[in-house]
PDB file of N, CA and C in Angstrom:
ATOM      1  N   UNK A   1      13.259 -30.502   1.942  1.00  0.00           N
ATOM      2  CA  UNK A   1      14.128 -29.410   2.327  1.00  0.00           C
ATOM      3  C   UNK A   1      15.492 -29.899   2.796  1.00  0.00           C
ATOM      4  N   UNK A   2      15.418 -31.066   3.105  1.00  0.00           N
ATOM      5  CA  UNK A   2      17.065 -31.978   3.519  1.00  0.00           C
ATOM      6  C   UNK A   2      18.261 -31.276   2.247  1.00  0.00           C
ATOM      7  N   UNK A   3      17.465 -31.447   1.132  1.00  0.00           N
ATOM      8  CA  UNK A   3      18.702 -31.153  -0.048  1.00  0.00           C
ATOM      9  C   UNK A   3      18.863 -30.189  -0.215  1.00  0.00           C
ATOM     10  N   UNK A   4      18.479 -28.873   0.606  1.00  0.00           N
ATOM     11  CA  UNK A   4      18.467 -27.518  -0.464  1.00  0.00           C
ATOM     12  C   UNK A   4      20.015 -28.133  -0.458  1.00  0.00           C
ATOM     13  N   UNK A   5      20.901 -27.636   0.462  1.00  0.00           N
ATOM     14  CA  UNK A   5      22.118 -27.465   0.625  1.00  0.00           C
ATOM     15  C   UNK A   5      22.928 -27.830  -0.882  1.00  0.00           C
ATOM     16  N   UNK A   6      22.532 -29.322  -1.176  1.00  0.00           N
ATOM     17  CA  UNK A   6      23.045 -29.812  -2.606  1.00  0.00           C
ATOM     18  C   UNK A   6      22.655 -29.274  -3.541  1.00  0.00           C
ATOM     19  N   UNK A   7      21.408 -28.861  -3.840  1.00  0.00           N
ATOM     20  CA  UNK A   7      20.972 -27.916  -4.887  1.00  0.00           C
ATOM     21  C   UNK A   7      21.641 -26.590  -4.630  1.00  0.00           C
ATOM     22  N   UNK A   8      21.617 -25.990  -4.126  1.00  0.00           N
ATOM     23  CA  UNK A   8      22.453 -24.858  -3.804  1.00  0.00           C
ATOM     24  C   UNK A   8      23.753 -24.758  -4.429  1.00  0.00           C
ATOM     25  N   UNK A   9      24.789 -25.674  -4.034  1.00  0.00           N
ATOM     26  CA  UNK A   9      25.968 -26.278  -4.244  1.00  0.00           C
ATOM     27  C   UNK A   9      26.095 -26.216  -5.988  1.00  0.00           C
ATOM     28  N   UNK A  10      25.226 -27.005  -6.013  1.00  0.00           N
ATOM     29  CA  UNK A  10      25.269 -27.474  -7.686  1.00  0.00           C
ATOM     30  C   UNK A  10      24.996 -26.314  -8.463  1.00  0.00           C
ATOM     31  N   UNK A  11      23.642 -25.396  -8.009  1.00  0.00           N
ATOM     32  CA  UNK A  11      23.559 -24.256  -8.592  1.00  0.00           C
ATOM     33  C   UNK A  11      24.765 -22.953  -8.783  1.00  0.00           C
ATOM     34  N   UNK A  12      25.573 -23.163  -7.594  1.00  0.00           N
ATOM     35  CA  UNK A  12      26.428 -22.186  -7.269  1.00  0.00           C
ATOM     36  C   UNK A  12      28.235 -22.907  -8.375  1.00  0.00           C
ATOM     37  N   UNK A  13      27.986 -23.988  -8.316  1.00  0.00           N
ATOM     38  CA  UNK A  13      29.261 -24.420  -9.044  1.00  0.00           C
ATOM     39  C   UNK A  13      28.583 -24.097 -10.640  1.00  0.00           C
ATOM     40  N   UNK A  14      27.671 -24.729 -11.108  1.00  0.00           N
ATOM     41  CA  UNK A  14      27.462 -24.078 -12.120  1.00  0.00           C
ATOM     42  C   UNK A  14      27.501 -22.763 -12.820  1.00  0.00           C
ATOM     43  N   UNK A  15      26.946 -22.714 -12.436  1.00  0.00           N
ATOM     44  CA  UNK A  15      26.804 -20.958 -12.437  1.00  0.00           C
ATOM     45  C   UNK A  15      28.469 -20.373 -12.624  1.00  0.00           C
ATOM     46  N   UNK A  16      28.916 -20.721 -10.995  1.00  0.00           N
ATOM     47  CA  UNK A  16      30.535 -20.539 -11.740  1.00  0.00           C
ATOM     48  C   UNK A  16      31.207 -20.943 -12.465  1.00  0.00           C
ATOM     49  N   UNK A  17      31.075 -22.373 -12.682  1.00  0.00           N
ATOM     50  CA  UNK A  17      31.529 -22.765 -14.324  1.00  0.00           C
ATOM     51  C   UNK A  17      31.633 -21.569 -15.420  1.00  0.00           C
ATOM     52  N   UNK A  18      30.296 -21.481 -15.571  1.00  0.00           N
ATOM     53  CA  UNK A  18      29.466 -20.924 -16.926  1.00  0.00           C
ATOM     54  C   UNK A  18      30.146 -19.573 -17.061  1.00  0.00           C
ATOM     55  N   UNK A  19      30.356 -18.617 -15.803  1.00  0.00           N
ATOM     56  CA  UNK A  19      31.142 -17.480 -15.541  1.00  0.00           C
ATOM     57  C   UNK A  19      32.302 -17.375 -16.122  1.00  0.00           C
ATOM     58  N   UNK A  20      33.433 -18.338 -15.451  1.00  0.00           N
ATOM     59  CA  UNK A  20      34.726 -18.236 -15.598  1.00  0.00           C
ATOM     60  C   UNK A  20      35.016 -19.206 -17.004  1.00  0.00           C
ATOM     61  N   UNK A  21      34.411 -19.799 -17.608  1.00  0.00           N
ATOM     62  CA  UNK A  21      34.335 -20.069 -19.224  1.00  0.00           C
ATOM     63  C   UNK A  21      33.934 -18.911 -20.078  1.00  0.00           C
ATOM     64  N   UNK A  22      33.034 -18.155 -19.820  1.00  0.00           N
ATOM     65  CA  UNK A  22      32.501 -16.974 -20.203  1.00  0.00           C
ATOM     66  C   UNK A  22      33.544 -16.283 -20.151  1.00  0.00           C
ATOM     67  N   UNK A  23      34.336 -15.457 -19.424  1.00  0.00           N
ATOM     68  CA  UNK A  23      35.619 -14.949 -18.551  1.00  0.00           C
ATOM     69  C   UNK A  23      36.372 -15.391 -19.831  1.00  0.00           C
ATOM     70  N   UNK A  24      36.570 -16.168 -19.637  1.00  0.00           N
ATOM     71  CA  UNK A  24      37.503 -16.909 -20.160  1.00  0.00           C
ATOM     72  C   UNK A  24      37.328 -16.728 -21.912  1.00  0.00           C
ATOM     73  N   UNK A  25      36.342 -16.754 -22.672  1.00  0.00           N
ATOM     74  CA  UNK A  25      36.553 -16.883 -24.196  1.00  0.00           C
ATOM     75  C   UNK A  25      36.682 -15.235 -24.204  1.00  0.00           C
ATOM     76  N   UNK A  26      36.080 -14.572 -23.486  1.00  0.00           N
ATOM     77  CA  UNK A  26      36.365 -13.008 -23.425  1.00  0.00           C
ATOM     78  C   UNK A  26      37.543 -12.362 -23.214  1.00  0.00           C
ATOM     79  N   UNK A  27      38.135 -12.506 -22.969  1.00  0.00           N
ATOM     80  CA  UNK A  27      39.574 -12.291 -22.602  1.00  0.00           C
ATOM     81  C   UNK A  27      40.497 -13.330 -23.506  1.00  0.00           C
ATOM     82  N   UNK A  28      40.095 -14.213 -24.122  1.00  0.00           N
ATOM     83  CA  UNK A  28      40.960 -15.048 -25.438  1.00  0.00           C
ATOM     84  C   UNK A  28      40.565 -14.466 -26.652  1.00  0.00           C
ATOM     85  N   UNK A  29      39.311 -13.751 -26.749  1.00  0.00           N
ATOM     86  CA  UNK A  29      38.868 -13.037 -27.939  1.00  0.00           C
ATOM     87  C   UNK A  29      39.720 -11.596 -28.125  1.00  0.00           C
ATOM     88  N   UNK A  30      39.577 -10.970 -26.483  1.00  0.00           N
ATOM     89  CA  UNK A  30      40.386  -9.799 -26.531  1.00  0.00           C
ATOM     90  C   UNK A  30      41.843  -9.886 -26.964  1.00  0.00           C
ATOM     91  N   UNK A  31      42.602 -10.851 -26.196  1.00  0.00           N
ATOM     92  CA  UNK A  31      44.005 -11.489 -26.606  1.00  0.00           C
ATOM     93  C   UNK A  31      44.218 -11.529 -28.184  1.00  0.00           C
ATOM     94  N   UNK A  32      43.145 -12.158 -28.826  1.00  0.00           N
ATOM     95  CA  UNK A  32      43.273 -12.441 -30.449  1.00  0.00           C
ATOM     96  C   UNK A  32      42.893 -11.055 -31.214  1.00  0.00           C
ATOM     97  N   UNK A  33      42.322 -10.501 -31.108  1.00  0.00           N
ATOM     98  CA  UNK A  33      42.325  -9.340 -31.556  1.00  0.00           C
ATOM     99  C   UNK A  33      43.069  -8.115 -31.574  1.00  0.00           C
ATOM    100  N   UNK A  34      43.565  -8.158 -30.649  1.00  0.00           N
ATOM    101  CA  UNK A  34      44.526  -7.072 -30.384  1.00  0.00           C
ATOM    102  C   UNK A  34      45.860  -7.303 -31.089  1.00  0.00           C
ATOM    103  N   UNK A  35      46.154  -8.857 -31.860  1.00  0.00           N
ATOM    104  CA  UNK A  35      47.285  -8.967 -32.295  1.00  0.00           C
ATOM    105  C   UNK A  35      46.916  -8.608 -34.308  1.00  0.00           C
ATOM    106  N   UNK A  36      45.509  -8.394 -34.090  1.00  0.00           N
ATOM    107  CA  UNK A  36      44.886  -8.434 -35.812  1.00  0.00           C
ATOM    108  C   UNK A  36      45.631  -6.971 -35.964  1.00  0.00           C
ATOM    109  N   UNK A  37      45.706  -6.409 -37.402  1.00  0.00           N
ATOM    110  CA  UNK A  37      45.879  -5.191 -37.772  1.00  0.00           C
ATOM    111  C   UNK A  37      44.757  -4.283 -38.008  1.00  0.00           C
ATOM    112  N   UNK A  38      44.586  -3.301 -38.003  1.00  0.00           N
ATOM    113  CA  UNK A  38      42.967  -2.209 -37.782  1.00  0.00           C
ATOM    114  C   UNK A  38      42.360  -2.740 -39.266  1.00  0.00           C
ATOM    115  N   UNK A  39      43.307  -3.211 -40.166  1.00  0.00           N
ATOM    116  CA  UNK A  39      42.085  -3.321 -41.703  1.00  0.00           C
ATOM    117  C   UNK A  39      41.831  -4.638 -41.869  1.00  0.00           C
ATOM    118  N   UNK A  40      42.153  -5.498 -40.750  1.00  0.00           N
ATOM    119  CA  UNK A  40      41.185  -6.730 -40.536  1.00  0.00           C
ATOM    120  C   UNK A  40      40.495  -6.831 -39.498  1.00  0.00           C
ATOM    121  N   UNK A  41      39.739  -5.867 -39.109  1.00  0.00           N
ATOM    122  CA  UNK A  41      39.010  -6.013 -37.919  1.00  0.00           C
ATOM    123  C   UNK A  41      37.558  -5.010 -38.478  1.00  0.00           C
ATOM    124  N   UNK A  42      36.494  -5.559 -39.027  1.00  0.00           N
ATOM    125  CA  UNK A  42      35.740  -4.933 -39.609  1.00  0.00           C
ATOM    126  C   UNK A  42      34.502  -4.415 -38.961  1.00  0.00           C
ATOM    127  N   UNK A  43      34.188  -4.588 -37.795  1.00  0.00           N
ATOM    128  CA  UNK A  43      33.665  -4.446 -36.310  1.00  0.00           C
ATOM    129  C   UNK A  43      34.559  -3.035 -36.036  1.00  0.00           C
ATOM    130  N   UNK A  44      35.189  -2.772 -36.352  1.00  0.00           N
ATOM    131  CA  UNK A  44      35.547  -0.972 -35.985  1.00  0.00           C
ATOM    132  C   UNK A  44      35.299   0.138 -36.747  1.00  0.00           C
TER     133      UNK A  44
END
């Protein structure tokens, strides 16, 4: 039980990693798309 603290830590930075990369291609996908024209976007 000495380590939760580090496991914790590690779990909690991860985790936010994984988030704000996530965040992140989502909002670069939105960015790229919005510059396509409506008859290349075949998902609409």
């Amino acid at each position: 039980m000495e380590d939760l603290g580090f496991i914790l830590a590690t779990y909690i930075v991860t985790f936010g990693s994984v988030a704000a990369f996530a965040f992140a291609i989502v909002r670069r996908g939105r960015r790229l798309a919005a510059q396509l024209p409506a008859k290349d976007k075949p998902w609409t």
